[in-house]
N, C-alpha and C. Protein backbone atom coordinates (compact mmCIF):
# COMPACT_ATOMS: atom_id res chain seq x y z
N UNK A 1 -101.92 50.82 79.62
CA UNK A 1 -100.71 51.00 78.88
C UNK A 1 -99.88 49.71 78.89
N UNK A 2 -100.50 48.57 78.93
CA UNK A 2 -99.98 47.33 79.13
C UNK A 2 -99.36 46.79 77.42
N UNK A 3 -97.82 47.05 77.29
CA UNK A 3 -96.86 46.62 76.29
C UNK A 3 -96.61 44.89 76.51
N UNK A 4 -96.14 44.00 75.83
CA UNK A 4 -95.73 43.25 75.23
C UNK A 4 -94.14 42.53 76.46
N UNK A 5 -93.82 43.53 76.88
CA UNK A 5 -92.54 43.58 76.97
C UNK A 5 -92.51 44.47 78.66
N UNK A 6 -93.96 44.60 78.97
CA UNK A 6 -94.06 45.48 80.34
C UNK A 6 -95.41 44.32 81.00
N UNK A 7 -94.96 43.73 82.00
CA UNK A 7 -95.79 42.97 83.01
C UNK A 7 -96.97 43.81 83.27
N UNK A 8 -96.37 44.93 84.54
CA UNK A 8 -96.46 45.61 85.41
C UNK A 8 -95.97 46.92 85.47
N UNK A 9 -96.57 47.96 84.76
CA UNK A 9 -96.29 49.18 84.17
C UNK A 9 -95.67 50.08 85.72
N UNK A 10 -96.43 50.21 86.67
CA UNK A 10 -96.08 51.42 87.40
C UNK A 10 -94.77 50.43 88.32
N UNK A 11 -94.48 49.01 88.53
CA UNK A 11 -92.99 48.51 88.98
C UNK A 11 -92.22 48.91 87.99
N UNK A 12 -92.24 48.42 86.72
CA UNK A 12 -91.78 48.50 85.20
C UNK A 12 -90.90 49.69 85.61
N UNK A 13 -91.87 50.81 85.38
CA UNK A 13 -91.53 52.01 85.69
C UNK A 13 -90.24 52.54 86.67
N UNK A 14 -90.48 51.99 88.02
CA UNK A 14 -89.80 52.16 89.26
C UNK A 14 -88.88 52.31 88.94
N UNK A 15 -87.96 51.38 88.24
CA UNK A 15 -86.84 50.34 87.91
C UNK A 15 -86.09 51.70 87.67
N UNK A 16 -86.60 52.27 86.71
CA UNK A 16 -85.32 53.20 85.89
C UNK A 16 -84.63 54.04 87.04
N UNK A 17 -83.74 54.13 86.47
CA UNK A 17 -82.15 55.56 87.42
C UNK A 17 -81.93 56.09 86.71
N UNK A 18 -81.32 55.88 85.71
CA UNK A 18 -80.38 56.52 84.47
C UNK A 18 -81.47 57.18 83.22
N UNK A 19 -81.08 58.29 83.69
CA UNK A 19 -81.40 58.93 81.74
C UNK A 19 -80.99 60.20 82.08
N UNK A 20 -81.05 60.46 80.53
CA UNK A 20 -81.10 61.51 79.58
C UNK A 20 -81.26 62.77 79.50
N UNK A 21 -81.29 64.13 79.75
CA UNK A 21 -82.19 65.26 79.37
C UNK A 21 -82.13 65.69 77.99
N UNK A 22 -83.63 65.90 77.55
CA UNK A 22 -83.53 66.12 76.17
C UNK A 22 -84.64 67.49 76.13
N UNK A 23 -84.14 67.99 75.11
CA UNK A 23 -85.38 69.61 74.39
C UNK A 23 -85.80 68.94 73.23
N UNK A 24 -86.38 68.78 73.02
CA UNK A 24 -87.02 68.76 71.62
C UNK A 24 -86.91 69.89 70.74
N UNK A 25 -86.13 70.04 69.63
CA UNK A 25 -85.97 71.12 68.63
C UNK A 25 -86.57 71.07 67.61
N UNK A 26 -86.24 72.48 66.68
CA UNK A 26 -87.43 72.64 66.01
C UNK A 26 -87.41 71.47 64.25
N UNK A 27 -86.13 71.03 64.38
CA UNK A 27 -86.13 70.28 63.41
C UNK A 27 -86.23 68.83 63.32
N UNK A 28 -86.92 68.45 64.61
CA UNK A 28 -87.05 67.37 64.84
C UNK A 28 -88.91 67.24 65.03
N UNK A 29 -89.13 68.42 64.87
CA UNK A 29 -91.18 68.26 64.60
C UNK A 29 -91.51 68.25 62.82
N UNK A 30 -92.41 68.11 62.64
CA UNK A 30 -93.22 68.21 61.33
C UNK A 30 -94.05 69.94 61.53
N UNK A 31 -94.81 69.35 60.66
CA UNK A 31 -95.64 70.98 60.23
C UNK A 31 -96.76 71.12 61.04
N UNK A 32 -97.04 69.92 61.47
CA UNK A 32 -98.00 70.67 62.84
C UNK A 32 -97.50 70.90 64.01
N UNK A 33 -96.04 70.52 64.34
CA UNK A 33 -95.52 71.32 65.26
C UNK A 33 -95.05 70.12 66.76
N UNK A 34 -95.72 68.84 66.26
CA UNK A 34 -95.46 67.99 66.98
C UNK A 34 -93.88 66.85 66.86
N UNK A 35 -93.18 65.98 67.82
CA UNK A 35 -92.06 65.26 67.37
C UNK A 35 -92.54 64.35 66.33
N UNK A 36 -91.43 64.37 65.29
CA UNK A 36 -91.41 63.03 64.35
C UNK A 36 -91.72 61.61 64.89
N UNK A 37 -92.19 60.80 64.35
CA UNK A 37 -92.38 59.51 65.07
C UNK A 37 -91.20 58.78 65.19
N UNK A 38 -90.17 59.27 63.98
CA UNK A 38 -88.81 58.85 63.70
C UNK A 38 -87.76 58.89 65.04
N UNK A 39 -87.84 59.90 65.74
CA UNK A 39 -87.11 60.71 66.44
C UNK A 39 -86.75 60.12 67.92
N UNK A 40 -88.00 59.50 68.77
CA UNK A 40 -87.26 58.57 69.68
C UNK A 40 -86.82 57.77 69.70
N UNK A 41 -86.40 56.90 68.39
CA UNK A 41 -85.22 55.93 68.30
C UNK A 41 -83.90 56.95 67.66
N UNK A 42 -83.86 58.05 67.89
CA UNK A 42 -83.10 59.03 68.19
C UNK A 42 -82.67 59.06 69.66
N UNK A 43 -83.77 59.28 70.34
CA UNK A 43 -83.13 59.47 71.54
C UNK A 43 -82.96 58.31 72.15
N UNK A 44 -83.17 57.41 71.77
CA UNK A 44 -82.97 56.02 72.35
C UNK A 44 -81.62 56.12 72.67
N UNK A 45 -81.32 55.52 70.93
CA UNK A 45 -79.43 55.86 70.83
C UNK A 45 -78.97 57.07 71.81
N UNK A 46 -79.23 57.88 72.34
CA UNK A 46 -78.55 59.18 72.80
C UNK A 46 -78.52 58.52 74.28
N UNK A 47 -79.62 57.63 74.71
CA UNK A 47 -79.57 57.78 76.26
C UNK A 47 -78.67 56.02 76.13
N UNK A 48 -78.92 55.30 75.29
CA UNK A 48 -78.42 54.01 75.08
C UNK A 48 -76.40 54.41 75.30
N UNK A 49 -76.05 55.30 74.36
CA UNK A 49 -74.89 55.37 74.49
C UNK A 49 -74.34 55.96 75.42
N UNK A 50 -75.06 57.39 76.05
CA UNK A 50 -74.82 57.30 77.58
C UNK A 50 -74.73 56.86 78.47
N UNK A 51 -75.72 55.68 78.57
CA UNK A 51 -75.81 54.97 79.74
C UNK A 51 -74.78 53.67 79.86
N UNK A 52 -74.51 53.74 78.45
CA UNK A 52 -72.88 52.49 78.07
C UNK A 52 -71.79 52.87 78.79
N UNK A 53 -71.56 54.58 78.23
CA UNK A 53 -70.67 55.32 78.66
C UNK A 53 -70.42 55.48 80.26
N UNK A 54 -71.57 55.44 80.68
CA UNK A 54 -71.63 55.67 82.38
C UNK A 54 -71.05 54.08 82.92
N UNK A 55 -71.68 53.29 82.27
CA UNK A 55 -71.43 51.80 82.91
C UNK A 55 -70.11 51.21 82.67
N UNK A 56 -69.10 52.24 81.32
CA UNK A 56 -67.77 51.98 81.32
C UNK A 56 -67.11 51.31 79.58
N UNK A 57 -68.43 50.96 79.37
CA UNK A 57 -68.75 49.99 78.06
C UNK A 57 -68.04 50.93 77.21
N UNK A 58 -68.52 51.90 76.45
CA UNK A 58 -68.22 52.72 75.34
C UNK A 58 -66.35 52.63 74.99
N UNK A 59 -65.85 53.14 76.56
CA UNK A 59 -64.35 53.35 76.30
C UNK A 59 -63.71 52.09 75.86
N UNK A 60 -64.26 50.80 75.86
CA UNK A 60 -63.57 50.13 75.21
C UNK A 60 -63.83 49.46 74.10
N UNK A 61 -65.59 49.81 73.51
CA UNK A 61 -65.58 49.50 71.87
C UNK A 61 -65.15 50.77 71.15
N UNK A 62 -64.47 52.09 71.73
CA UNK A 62 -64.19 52.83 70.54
C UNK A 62 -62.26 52.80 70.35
N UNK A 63 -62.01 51.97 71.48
CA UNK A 63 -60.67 51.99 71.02
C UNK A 63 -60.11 51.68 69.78
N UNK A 64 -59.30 51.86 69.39
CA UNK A 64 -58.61 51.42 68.19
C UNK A 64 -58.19 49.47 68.59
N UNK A 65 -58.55 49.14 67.55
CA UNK A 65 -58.01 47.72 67.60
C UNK A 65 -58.72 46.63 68.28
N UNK A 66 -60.24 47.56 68.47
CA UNK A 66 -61.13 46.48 69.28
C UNK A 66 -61.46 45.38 68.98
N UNK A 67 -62.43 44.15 69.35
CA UNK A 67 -62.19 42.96 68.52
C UNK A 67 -63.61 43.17 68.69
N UNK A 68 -64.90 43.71 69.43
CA UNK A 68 -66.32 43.79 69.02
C UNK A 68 -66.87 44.76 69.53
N UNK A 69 -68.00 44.58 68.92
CA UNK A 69 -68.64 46.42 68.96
C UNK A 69 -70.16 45.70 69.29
N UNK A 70 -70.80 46.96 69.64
CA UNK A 70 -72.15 46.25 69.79
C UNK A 70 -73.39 46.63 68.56
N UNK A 71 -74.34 46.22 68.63
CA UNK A 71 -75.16 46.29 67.40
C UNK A 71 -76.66 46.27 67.85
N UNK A 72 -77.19 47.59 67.31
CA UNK A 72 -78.97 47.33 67.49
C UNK A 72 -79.65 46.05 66.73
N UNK A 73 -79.95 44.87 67.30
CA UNK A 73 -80.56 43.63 66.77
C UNK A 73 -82.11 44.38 66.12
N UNK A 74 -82.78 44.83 66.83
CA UNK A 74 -84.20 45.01 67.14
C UNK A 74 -84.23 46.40 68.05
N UNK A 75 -85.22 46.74 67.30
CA UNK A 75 -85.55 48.05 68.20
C UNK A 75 -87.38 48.58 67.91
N UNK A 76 -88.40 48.69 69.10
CA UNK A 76 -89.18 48.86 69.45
C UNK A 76 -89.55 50.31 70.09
N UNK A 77 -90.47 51.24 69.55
CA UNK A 77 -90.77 52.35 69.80
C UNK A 77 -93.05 52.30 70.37
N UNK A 78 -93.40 52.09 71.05
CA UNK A 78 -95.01 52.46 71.25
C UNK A 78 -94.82 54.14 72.03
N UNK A 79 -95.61 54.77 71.49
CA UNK A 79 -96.46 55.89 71.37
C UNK A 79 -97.28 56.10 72.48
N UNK A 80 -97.28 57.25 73.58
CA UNK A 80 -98.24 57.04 73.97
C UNK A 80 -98.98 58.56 74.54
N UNK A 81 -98.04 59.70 74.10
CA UNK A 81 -98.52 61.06 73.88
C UNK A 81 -98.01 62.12 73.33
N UNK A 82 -98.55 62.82 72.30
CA UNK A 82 -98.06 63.78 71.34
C UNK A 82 -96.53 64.50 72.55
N UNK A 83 -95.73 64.53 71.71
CA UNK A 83 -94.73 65.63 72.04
C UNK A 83 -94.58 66.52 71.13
N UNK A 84 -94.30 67.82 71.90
CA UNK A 84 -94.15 69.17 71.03
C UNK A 84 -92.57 69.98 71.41
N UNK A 85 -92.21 70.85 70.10
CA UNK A 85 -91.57 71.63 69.97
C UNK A 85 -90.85 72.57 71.42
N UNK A 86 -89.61 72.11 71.62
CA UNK A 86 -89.21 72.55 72.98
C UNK A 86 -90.02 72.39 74.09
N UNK A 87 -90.08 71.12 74.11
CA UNK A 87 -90.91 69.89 75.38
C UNK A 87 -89.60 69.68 76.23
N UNK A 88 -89.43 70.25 77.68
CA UNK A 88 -88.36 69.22 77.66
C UNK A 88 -88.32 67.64 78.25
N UNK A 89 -87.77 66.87 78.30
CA UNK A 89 -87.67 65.33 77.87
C UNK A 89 -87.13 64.30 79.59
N UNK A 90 -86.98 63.74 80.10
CA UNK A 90 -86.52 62.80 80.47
C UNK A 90 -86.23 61.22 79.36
N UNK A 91 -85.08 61.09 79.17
CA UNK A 91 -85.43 59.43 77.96
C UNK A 91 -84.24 58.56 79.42
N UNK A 92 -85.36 57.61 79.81
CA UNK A 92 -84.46 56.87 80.77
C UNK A 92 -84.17 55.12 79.47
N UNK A 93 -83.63 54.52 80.38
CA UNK A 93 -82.85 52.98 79.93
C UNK A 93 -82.24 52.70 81.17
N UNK A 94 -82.82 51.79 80.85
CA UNK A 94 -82.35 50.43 81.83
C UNK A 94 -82.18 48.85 81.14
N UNK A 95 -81.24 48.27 82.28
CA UNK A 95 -81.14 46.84 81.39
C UNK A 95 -82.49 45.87 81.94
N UNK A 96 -83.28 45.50 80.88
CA UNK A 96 -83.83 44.50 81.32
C UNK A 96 -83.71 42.80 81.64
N UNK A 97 -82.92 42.35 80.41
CA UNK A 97 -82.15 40.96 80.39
C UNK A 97 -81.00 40.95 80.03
N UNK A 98 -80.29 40.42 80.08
CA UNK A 98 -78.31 40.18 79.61
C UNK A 98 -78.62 38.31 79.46
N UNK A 99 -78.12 38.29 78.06
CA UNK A 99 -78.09 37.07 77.30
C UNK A 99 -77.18 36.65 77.45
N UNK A 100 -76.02 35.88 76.78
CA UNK A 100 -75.13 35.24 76.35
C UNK A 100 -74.27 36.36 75.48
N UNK A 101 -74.68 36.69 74.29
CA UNK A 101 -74.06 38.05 74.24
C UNK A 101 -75.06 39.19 73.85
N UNK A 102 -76.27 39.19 74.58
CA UNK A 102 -76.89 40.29 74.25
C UNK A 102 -77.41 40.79 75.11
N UNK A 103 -78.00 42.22 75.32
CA UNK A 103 -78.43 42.47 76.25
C UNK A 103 -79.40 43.43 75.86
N UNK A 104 -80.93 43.22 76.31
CA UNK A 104 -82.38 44.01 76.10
C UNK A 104 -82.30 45.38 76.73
N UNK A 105 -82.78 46.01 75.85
CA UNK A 105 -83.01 47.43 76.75
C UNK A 105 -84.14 48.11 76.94
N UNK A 106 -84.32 48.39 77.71
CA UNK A 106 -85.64 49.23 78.03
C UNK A 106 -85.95 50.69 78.39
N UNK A 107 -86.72 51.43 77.50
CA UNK A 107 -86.72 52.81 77.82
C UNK A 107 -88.04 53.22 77.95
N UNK A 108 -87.90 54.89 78.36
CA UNK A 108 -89.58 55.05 79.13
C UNK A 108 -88.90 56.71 78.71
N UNK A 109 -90.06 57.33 77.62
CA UNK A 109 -89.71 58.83 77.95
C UNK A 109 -90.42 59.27 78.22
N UNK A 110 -90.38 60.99 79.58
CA UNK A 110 -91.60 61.29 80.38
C UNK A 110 -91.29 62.77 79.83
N UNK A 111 -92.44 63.68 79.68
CA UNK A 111 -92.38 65.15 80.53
C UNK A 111 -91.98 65.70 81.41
N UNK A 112 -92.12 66.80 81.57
CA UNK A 112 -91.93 67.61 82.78
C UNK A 112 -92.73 67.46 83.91
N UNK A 113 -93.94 67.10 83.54
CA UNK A 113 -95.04 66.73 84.28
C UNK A 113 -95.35 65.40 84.37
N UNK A 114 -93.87 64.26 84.48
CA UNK A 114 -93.81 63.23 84.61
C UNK A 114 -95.08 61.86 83.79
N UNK A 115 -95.43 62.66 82.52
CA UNK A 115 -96.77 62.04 81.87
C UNK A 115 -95.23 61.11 81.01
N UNK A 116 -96.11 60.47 80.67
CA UNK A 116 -95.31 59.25 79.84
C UNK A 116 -95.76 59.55 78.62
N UNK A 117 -94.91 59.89 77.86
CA UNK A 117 -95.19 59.93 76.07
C UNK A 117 -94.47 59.43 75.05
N UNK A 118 -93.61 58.15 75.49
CA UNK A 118 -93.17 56.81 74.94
C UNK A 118 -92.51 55.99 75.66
N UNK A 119 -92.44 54.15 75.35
CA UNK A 119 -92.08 53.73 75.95
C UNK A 119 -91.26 52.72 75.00
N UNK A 120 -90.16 51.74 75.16
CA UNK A 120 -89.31 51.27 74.13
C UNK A 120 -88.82 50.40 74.36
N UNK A 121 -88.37 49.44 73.84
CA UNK A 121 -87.47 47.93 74.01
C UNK A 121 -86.45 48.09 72.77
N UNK A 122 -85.23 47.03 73.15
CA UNK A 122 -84.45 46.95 71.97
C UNK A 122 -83.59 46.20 72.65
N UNK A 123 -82.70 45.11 71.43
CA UNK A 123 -81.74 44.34 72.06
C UNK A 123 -80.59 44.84 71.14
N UNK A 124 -79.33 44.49 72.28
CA UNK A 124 -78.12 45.12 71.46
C UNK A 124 -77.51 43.99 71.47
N UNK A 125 -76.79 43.26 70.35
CA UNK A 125 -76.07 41.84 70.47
C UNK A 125 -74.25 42.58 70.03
N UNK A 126 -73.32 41.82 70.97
CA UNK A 126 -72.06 42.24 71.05
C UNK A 126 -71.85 41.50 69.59
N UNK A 127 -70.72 41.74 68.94
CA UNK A 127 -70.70 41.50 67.10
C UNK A 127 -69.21 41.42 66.88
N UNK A 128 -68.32 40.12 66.64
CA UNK A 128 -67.31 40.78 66.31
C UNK A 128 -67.11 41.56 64.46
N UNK A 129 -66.91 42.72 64.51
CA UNK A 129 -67.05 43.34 63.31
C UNK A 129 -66.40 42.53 61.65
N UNK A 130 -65.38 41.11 62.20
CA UNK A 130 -64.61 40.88 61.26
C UNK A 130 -66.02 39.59 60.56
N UNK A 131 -66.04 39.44 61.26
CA UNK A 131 -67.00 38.47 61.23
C UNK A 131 -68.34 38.29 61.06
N UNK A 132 -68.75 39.39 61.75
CA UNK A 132 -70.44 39.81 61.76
C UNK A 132 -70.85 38.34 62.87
N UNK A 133 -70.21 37.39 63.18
CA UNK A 133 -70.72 36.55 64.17
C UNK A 133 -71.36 37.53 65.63
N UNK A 134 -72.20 36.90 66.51
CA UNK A 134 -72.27 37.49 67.70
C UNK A 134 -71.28 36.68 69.09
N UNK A 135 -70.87 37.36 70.09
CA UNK A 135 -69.83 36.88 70.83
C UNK A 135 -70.28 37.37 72.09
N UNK A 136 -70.29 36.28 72.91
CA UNK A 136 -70.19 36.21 74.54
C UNK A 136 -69.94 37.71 75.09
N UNK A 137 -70.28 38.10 75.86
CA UNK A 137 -69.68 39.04 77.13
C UNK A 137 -68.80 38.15 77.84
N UNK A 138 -67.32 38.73 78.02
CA UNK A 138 -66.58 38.73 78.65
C UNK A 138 -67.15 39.25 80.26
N UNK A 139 -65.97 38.41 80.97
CA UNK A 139 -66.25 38.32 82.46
C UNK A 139 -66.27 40.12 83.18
N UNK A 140 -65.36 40.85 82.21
CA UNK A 140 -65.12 42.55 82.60
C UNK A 140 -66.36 43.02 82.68
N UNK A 141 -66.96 43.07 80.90
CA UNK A 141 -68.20 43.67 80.37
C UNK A 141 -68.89 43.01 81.59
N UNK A 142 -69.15 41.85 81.93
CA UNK A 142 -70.63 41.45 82.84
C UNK A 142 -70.98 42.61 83.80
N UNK A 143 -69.34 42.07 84.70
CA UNK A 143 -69.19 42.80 86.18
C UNK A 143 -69.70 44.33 85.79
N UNK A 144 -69.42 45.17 84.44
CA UNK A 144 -70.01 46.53 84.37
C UNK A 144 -71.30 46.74 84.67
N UNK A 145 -71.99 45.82 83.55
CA UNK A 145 -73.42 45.91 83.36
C UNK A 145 -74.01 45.02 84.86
């Protein structure tokens, strides 16, 4: 299961703390009954903005009057076992690198039976919105992340 973006799959692995619980519903399969391929960069975003939220991040790009927000640059989904209809989910994230103003993310979603049935990268670059330029992390944001 050696990715692009994974050295060392079962350390790789270790790393994660943080995630998600997810069900898989019924409008998120096709007609044979399995998840959309669409759908874990669904849950990406779901455990991505949680795990912002936990680290403190969120409460201050949704304020009113913010000066940057963050932005999916790139986002990476590999496949690596059918999921079905009310499966339930672990979707973890973790940070892998912090740039200048960006920072890589890395996700791993498992079963119940701890099988791995996707795994994910994506970088989020901080943006000021007036501008569309990308902008530094501040000394606050670091100390969070």
């Amino acid at each position: 299961m050696q990715k692009n973006y994974i050295n060392n799959f079962e350390e790789w692995k270790q790393e994660f703390s943080f995630y998600v619980p997810i069900q898989v519903r019924f409008s998120e399969t096709d007609m044979f009954g399995h998840l959309n391929n669409t759908v874990p960069l669904i849950y990406f975003e779901q455990a991505r903005t949680e795990f912002f939220n936990h680290l403190g991040l969120m409460q201050k790009w949704v304020e009113s009057g913010t000066n940057n927000i963050p932005v999916v640059a790139d986002i990476q989904c590999d496949y690596v076992k059918q999921v079905f209809f009310e499966e339930k989910l672990k979707v973890y994230v973790k940070i892998a690198t912090i740039g200048n103003s960006s920072i890589d993310l890395h996700y791993l979603g498992v079963n119940n039976r701890d099988e791995v049935c996707f795994t994910g990268r994506g970088t989020v670059v901080l943006v000021n919105p007036k501008t569309g330029k990308s902008v530094p992390w501040d000394a606050e944001q670091l100390k969070q992340v």
